[in-house]
Protein backbone atom coordinates (compact mmCIF):
# COMPACT_ATOMS: atom_id res chain seq x y z
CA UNK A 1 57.60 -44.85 26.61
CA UNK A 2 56.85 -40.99 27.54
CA UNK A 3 57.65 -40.19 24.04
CA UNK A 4 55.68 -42.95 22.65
CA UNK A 5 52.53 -41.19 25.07
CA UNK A 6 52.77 -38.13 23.77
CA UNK A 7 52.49 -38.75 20.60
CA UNK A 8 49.51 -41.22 21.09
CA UNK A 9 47.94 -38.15 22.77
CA UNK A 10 48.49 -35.93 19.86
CA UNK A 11 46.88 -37.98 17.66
CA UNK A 12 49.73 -38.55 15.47
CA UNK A 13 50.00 -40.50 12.56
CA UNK A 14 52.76 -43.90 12.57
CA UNK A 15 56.46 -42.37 12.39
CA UNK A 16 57.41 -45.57 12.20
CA UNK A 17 55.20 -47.63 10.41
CA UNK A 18 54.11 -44.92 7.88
CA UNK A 19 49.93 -46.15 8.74
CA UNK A 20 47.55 -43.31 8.58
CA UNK A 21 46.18 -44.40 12.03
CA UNK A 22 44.27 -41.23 12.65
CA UNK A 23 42.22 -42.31 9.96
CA UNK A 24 42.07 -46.40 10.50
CA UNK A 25 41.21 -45.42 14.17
CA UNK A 26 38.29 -43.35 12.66
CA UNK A 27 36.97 -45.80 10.43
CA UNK A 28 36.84 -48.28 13.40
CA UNK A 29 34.92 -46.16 15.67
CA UNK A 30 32.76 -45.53 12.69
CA UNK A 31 31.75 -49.35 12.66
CA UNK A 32 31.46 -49.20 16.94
CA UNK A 33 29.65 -46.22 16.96
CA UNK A 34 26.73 -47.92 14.16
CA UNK A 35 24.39 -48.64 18.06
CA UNK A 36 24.72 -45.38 19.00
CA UNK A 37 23.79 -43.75 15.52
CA UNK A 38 20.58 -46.16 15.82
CA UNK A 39 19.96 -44.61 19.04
CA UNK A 40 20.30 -41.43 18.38
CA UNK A 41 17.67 -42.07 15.32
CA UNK A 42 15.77 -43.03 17.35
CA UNK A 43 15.64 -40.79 19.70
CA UNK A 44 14.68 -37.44 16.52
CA UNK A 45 11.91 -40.02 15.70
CA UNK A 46 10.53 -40.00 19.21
CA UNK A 47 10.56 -36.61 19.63
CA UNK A 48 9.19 -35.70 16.66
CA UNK A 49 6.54 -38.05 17.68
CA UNK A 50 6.40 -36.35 20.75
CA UNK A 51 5.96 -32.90 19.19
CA UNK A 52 3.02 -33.96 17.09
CA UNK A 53 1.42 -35.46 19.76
CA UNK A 54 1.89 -32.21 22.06
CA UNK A 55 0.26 -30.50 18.74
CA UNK A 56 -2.74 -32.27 17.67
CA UNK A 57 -3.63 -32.45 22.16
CA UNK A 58 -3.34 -28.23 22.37
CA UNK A 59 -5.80 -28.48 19.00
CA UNK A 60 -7.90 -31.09 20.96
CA UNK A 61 -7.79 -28.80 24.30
CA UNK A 62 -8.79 -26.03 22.02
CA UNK A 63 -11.92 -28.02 21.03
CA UNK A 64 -12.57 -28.77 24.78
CA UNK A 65 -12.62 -24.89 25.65
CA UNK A 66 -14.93 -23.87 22.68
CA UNK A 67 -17.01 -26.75 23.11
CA UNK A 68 -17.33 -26.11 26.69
CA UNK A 69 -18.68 -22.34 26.28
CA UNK A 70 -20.89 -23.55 23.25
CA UNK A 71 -22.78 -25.88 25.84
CA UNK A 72 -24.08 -23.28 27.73
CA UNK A 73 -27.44 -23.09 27.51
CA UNK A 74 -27.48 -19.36 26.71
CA UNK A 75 -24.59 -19.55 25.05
CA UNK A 76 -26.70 -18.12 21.87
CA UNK A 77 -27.84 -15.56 24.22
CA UNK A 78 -24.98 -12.66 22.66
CA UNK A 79 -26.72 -9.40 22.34
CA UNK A 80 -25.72 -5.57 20.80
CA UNK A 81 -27.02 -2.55 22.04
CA UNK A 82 -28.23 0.29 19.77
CA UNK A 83 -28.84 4.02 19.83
CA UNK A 84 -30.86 6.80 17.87
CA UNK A 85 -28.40 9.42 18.60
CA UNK A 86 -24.39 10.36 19.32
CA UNK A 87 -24.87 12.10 21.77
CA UNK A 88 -25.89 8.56 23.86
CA UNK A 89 -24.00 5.44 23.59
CA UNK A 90 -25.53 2.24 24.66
CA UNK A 91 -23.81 -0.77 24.62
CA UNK A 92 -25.03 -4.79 26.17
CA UNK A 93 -23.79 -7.27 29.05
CA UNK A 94 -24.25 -11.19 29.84
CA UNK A 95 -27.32 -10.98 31.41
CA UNK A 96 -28.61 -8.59 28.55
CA UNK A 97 -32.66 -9.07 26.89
CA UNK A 98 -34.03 -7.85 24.02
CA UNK A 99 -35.96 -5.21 24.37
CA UNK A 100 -35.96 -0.72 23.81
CA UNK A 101 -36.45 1.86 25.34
CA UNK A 102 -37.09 5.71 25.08
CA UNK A 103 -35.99 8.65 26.87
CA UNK A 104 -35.40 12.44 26.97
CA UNK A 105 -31.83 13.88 28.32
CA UNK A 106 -32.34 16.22 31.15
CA UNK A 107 -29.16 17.00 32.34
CA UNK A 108 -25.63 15.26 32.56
CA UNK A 109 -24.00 15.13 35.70
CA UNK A 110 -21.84 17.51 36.98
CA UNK A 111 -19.19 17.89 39.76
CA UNK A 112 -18.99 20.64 41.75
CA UNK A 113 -16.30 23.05 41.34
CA UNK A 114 -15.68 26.58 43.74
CA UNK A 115 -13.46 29.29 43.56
CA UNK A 116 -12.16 31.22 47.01
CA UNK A 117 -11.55 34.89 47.12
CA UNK A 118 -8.14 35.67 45.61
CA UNK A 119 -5.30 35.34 48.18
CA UNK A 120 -1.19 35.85 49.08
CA UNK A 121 -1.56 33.46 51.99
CA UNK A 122 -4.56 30.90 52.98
CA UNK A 123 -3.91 32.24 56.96
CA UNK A 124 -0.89 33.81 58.81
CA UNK A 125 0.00 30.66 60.47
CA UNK A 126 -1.13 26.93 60.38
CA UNK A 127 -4.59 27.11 61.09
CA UNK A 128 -7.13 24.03 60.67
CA UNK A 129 -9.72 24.07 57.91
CA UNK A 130 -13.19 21.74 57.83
CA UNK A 131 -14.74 20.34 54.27
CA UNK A 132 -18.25 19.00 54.93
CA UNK A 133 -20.15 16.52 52.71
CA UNK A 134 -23.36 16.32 50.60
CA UNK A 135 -24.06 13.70 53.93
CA UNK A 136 -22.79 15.86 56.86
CA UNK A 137 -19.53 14.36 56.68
CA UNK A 138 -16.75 16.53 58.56
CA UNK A 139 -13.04 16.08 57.70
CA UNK A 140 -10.29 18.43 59.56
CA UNK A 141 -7.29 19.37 58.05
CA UNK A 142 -3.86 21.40 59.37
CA UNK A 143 -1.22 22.54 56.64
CA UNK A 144 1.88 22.67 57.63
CA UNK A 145 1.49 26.44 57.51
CA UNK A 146 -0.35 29.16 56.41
CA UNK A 147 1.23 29.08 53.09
CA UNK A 148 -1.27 28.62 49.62
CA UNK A 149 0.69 25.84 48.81
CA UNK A 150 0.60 23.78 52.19
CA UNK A 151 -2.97 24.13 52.18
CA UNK A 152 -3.19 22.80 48.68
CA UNK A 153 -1.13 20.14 49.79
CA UNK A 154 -3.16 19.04 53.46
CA UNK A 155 -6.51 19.22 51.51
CA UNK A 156 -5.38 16.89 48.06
CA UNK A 157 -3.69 14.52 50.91
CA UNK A 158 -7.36 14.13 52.68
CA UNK A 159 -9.85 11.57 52.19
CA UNK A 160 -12.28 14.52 51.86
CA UNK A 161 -13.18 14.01 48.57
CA UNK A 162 -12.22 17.01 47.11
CA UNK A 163 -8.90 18.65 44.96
CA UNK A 164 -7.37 21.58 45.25
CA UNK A 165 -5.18 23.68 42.40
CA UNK A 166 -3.86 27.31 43.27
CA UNK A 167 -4.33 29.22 40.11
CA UNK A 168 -3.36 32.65 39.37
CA UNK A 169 -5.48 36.20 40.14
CA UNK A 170 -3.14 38.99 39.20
CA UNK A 171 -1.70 40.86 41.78
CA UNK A 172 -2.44 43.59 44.60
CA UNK A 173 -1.93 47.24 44.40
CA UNK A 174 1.30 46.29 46.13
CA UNK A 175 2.05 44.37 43.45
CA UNK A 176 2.06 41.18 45.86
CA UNK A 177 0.68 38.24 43.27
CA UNK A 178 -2.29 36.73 43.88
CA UNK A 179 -4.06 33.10 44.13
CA UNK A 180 -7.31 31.66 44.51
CA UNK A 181 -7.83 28.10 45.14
CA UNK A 182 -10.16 25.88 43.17
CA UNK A 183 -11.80 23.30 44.77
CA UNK A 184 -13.47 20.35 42.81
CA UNK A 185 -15.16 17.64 43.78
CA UNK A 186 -13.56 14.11 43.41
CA UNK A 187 -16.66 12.59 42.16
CA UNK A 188 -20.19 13.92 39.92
CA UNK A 189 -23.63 14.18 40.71
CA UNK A 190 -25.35 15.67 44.08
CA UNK A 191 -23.72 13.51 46.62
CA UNK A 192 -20.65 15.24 45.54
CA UNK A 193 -21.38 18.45 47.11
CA UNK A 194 -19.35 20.34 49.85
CA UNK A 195 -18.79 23.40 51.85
CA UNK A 196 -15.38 24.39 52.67
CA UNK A 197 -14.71 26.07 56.23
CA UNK A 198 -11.92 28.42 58.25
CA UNK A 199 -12.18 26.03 61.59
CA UNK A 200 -12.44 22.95 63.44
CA UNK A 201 -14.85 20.73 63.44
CA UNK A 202 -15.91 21.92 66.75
CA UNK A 203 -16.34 25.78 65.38
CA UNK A 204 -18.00 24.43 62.21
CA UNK A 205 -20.85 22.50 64.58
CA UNK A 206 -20.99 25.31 66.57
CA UNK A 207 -21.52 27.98 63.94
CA UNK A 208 -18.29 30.11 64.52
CA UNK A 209 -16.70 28.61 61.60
CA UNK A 210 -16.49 30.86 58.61
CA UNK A 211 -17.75 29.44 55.09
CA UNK A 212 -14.79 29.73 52.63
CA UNK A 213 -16.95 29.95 49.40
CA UNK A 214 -19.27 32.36 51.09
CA UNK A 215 -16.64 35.05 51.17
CA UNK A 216 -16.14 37.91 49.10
CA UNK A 217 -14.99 37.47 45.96
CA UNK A 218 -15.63 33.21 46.47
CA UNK A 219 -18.17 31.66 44.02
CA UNK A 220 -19.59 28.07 43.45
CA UNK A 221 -18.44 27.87 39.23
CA UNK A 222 -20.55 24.74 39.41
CA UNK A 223 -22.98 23.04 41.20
CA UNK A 224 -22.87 19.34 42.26
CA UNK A 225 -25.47 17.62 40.09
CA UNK A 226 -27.62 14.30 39.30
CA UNK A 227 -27.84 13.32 35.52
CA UNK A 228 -31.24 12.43 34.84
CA UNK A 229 -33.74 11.34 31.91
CA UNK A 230 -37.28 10.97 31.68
CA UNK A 231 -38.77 7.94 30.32
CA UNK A 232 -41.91 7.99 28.07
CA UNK A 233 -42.05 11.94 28.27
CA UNK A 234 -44.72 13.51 27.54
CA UNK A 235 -47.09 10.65 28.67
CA UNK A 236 -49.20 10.06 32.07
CA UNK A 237 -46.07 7.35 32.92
CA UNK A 238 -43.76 10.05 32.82
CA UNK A 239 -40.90 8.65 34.65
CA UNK A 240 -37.52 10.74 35.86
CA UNK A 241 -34.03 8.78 36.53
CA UNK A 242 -31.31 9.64 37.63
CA UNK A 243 -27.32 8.69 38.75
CA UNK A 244 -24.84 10.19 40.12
CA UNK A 245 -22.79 9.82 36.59
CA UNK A 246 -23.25 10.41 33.19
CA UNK A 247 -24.08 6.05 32.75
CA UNK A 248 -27.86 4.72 33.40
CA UNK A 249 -26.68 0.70 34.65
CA UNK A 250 -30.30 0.08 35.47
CA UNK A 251 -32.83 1.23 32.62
CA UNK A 252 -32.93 -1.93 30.89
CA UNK A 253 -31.55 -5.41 32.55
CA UNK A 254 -27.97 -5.69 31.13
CA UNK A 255 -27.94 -2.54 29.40
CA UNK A 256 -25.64 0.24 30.36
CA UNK A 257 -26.17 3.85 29.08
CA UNK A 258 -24.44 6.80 28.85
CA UNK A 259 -25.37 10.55 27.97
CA UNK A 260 -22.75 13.24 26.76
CA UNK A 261 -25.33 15.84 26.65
CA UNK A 262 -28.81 17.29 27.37
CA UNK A 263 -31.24 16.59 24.74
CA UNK A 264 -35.37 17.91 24.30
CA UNK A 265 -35.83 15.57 21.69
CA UNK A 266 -36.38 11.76 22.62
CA UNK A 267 -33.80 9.26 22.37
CA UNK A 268 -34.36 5.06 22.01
CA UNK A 269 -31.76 2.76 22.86
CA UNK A 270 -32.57 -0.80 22.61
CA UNK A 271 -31.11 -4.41 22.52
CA UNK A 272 -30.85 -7.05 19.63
CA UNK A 273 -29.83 -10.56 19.76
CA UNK A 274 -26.18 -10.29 17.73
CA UNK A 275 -27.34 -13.25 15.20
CA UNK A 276 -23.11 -12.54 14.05
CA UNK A 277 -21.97 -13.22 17.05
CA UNK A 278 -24.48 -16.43 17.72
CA UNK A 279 -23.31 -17.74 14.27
CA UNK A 280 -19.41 -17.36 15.56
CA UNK A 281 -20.47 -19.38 18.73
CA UNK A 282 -21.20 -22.30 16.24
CA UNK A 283 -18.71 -21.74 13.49
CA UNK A 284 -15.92 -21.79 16.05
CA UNK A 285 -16.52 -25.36 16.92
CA UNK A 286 -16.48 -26.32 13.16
CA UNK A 287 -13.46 -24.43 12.46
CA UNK A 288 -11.73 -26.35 16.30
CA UNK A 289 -12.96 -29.82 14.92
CA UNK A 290 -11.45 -28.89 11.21
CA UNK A 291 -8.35 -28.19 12.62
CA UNK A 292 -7.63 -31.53 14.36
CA UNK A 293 -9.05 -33.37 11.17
CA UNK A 294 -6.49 -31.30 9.00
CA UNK A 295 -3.42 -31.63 11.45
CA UNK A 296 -4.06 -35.45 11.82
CA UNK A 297 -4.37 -36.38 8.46
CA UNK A 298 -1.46 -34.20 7.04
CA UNK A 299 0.47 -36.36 9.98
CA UNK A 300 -0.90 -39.30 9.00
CA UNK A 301 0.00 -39.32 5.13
CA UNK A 302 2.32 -41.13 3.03
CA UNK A 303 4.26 -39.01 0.70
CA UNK A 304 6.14 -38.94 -2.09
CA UNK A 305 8.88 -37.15 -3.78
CA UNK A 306 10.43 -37.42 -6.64
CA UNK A 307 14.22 -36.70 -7.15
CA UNK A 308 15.13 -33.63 -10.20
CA UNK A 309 18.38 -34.96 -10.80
CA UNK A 310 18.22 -38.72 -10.85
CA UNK A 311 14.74 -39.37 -11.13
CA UNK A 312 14.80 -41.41 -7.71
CA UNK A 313 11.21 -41.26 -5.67
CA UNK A 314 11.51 -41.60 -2.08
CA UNK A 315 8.39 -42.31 0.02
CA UNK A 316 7.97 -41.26 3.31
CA UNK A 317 5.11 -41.68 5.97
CA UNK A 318 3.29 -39.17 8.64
CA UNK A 319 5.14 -39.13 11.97
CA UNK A 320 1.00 -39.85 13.27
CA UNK A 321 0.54 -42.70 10.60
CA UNK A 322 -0.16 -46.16 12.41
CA UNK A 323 -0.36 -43.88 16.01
CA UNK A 324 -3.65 -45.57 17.41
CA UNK A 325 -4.55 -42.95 20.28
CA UNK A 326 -4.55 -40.12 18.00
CA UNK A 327 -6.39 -42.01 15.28
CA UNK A 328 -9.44 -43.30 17.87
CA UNK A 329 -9.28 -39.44 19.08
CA UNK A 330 -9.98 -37.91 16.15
CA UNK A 331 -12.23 -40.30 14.56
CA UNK A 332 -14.24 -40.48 17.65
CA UNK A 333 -14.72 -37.04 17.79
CA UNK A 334 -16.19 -36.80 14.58
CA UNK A 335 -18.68 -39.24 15.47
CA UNK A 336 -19.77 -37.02 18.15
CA UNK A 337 -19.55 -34.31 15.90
CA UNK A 338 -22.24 -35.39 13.43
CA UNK A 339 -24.07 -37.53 15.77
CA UNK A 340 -27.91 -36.56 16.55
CA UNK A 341 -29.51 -34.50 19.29
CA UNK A 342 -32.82 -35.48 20.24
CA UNK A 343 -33.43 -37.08 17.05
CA UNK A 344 -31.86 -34.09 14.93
CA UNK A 345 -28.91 -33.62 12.60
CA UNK A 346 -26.36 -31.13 13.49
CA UNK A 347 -26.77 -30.15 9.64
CA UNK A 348 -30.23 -28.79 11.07
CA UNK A 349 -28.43 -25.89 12.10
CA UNK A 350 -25.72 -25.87 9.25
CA UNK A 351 -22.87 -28.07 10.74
CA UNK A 352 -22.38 -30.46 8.14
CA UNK A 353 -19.86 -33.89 7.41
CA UNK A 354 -18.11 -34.07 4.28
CA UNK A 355 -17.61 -37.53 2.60
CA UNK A 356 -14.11 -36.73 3.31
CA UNK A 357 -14.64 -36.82 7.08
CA UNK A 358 -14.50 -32.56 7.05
CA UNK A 359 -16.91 -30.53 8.44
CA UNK A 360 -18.76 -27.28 7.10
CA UNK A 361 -20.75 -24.61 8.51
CA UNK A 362 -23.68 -23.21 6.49
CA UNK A 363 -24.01 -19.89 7.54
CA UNK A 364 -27.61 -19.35 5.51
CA UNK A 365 -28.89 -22.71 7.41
CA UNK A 366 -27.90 -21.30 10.98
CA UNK A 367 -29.50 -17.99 10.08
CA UNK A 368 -32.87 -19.80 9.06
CA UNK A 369 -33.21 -22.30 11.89
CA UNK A 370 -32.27 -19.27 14.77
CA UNK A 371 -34.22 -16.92 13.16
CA UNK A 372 -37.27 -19.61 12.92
CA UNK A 373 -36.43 -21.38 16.39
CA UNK A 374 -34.25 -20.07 18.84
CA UNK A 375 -34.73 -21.90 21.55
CA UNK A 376 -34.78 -25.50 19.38
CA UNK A 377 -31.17 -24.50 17.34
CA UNK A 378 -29.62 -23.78 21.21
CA UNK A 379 -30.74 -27.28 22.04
CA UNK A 380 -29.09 -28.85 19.22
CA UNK A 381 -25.75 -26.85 19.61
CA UNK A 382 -25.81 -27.56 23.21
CA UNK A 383 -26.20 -31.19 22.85
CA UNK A 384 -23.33 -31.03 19.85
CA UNK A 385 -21.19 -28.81 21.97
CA UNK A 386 -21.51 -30.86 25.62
CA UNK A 387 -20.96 -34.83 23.71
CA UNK A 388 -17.55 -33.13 21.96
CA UNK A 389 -16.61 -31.20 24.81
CA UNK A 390 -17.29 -34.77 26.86
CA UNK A 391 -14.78 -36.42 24.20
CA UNK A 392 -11.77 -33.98 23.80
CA UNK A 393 -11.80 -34.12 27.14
CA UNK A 394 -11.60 -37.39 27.78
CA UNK A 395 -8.70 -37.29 25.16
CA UNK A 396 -6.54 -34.11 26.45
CA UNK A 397 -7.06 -33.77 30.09
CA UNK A 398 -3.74 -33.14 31.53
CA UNK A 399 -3.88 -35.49 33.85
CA UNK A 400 -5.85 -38.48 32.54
CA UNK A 401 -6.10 -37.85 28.79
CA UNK A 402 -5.48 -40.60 26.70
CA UNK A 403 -3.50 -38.35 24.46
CA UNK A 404 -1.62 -36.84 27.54
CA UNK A 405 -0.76 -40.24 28.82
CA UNK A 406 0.83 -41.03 25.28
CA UNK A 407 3.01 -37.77 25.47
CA UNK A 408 4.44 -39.24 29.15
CA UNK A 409 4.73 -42.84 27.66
CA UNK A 410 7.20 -41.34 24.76
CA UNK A 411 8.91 -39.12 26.89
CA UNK A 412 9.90 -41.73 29.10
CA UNK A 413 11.20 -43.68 26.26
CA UNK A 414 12.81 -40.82 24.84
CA UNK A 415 14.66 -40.25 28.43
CA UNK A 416 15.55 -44.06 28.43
CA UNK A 417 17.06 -43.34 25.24
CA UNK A 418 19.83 -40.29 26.22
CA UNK A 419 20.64 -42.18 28.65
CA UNK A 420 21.57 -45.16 26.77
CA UNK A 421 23.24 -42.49 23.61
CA UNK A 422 25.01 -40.78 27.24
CA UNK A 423 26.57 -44.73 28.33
CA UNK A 424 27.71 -45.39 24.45
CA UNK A 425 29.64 -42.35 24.42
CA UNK A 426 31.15 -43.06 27.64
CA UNK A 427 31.92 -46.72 26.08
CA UNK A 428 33.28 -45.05 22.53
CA UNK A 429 35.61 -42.90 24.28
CA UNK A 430 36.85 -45.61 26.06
CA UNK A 431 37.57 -47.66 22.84
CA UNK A 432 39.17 -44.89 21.22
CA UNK A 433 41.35 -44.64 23.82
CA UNK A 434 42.11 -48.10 24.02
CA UNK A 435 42.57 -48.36 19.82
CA UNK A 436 44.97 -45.51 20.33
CA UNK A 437 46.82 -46.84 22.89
CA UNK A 438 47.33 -50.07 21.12
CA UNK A 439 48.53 -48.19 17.82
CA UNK A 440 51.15 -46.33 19.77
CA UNK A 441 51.93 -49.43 21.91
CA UNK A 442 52.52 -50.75 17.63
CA UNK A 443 55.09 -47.88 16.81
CA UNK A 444 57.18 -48.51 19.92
CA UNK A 445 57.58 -52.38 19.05
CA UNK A 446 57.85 -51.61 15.59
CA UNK A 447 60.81 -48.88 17.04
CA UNK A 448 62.18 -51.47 19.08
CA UNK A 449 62.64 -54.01 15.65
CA UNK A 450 64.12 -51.19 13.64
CA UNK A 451 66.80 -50.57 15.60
CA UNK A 452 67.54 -53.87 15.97
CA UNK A 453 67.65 -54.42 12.25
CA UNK A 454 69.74 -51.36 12.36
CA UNK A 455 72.40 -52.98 14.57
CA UNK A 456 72.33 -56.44 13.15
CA UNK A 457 73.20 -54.70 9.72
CA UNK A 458 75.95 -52.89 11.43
CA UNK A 459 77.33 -55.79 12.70
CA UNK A 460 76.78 -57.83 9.41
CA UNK A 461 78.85 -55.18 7.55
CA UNK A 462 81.67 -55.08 10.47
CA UNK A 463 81.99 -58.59 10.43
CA UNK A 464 82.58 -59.05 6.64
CA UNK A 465 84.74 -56.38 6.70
């Protein structure tokens, strides 16, 4: 029996009987295994199935989002900005209006930058040192010691507003090297300003404090300073602005400006409704709807294809084709699509139907009816915009959408079915087993009445002897 076992385990064909039952055992468990091979059909349709339908609801969720910021009722409302010169750029927010303006450049904004006297050592030992504000502010400092580089270090590490950088002055008659330190400003304009003492905070208050860029051989390089620009120069209404950086925020509402350089001669920025970007606002819900019309009804064909070699057509059909939830879906939403607002077409304002179902936008006709009524050709794409954005979102809400709940239906049924594939191939391997066993249980009997032919024969011959 052990060597009958073994062999069953190594698959090996009848000694005995001379059967090829590797291969009769195969061809059985081709037969069992026909349920499974359904199943597992089954199961590539499904998720197929469930792939399209994952598709055609991120194209319907697309629709949702565009259709959502189309609905706004400024959602027209896209502006650019414009200038008469390089040398200022404008450019437009949200909350932007139409509108221009005109200005001369005064002066650009500057931060203020000082030199000390040049220098081996800041002090002989660790002594404290005071910066003081445009506003009075006092901050105290300590380096670690009187070394260049410790002071560097204390003053960048401060929330004084200010940076320091040792840079190189030649040397003494000693031939000792030399240092100043330059100290900038963190930030432009006149609030940026500072004084840089040899004290405490005390000393400075009190007077005793000595002014760093007042010594000998100290400069200011640069002063802290405001940019500014006049409006209407030249005029009674002669108006001067000015920030602490080079960018104007407040001019014109929405419109930020910003000057590289001083200019005599007068500059106009101004702001235009971007009729490009308005038309984009529209053509990006055609081109949303489109692609959910497309994807469905490539899904939902019948095809055919016809064999090169034997002339055989086979004929096969969308994985969408007789899907009812993603037919309703996209049929409803063109409905909404072409449906009037307050008594007018969508093609009003150049979003068209086809008499296939497809949808154009006529860029000419969008151009017209803004350019003739602004406020009327927002209404309309509003009202187009909110009733599709209402419908795909009905359709792909992740929670509630009737495609959405389709996906979870199928991919319940698609987990039913790996678990049923997962219990036949539990059963199969068990039959295999079994037909095996029974085949090698076969070659033992069939053993078994060999060798008693054998004998008999033996016997046969003795006894006729």
């Amino acid at each position: 029996m052990s060597s009958v076992s073994s062999a069953s385990s190594l698959a090996i064909d009848g000694l005995v009987s001379g059967l090829k039952t590797t291969d009769l055992i195969n061809s059985l468990m081709t037969v069992e295994g026909v349920p499974q091979t359904l199943l597992k059909n089954k199961l590539t349709s499904t998720n197929s199935f469930i792939s399209s339908l994952q598709t055609i609801n991120g194209l319907v969720q697309t629709l949702a989002t565009r259709a959502s910021a189309a609905a706004k009722p400024t959602s027209l409302d896209v502006f650019t900005a414009s200038s008469s010169t390089s040398g200022v750029t404008a450019s437009a927010g949200s909350n932007a209006s139409v509108g221009s303006i005109s200005f001369t450049v005064d002066a650009t904004a500057t931060a203020q930058v000082g030199v000390t006297a040049a220098m081996s050592t800041w002090a002989a030992d660790a002594q404290p040192l005071t910066l003081v504000g445009a506003d009075g502010t006092k901050t105290t400092v300590t380096p670690a010691s009187g070394s260049l580089d410790d002071t560097v270090s204390a003053i960048n590490k401060s929330v004084a507003g200010v940076t320091a950088t040792k840079v190189a002055a030649g040397t003494d008659a000693n031939g000792t090297k030399l240092y100043r330190l330059q100290l900038t400003s963190a930030k432009t304009g006149a609030g940026g300003a500072f004084e840089v003492y040899r004290g405490s905070t005390d000393q400075v208050t009190a007077g005793t404090a000595t002014n760093v860029l007042g010594e000998v051989g100290a400069a200011k390089v640069a002063q802290a300073a405001d940019a500014s620009v006049t409006l209407w120069a030249g005029t009674p209404a002669a108006q001067t602005v000015t920030s602490a950086t080079n960018t104007f925020s407040d001019l014109l509402p929405g419109l930020s400006v910003s000057v590289t350089k001083a200019s005599t001669d007068p500059v106009t920025v101004g702001v235009a409704q971007d009729s490009t970007k308005a038309q984009a606002v529209a053509s990006g819900l055609v081109d949303a709807m489109n692609a959910i019309s497309s994807y469905y009804s490539s899904n939902a064909a019948v095809t055919s294809t016809t064999s090169p070699t034997d002339g055989t057509t086979t004929t096969t059909a969308g994985v969408l084709m007789g899907d009812a939830t993603t037919r309703d879906v996209t049929q409803r939403l063109s409905s909404t699509m072409s449906s009037p607002v307050n008594g007018k077409s969508p093609s009003t304002i150049g979003i068209v139907i086809t008499k296939d179902g497809d949808f154009t936008f006529d860029a000419d006709v969008f151009q017209k009816a803004l350019a003739a009524d602004p406020q009327g050709t927002q209404a309309i794409l509003s009202g187009v915009a909110a009733n599709v954005g209402a419908t795909a979102t009905t359709a792909s809400d992740k929670y509630t959408g009737s495609i959405t709940t389709s996906i979870t239906g199928q991919q319940s049924v698609a987990k039913d079915l790996n678990t049923q594939i997962d219990s036949w191939t539990d059963r199969l391997t068990a039959r295999r087993a079994s037909l095996q066993t029974l085949y090698a249980s076969l070659e033992t009997s069939l053993s078994k009445l060999q060798s008693q032919s054998s004998w008999l024969a033996s016997q046969l011959a003795s006894t006729s002897s």
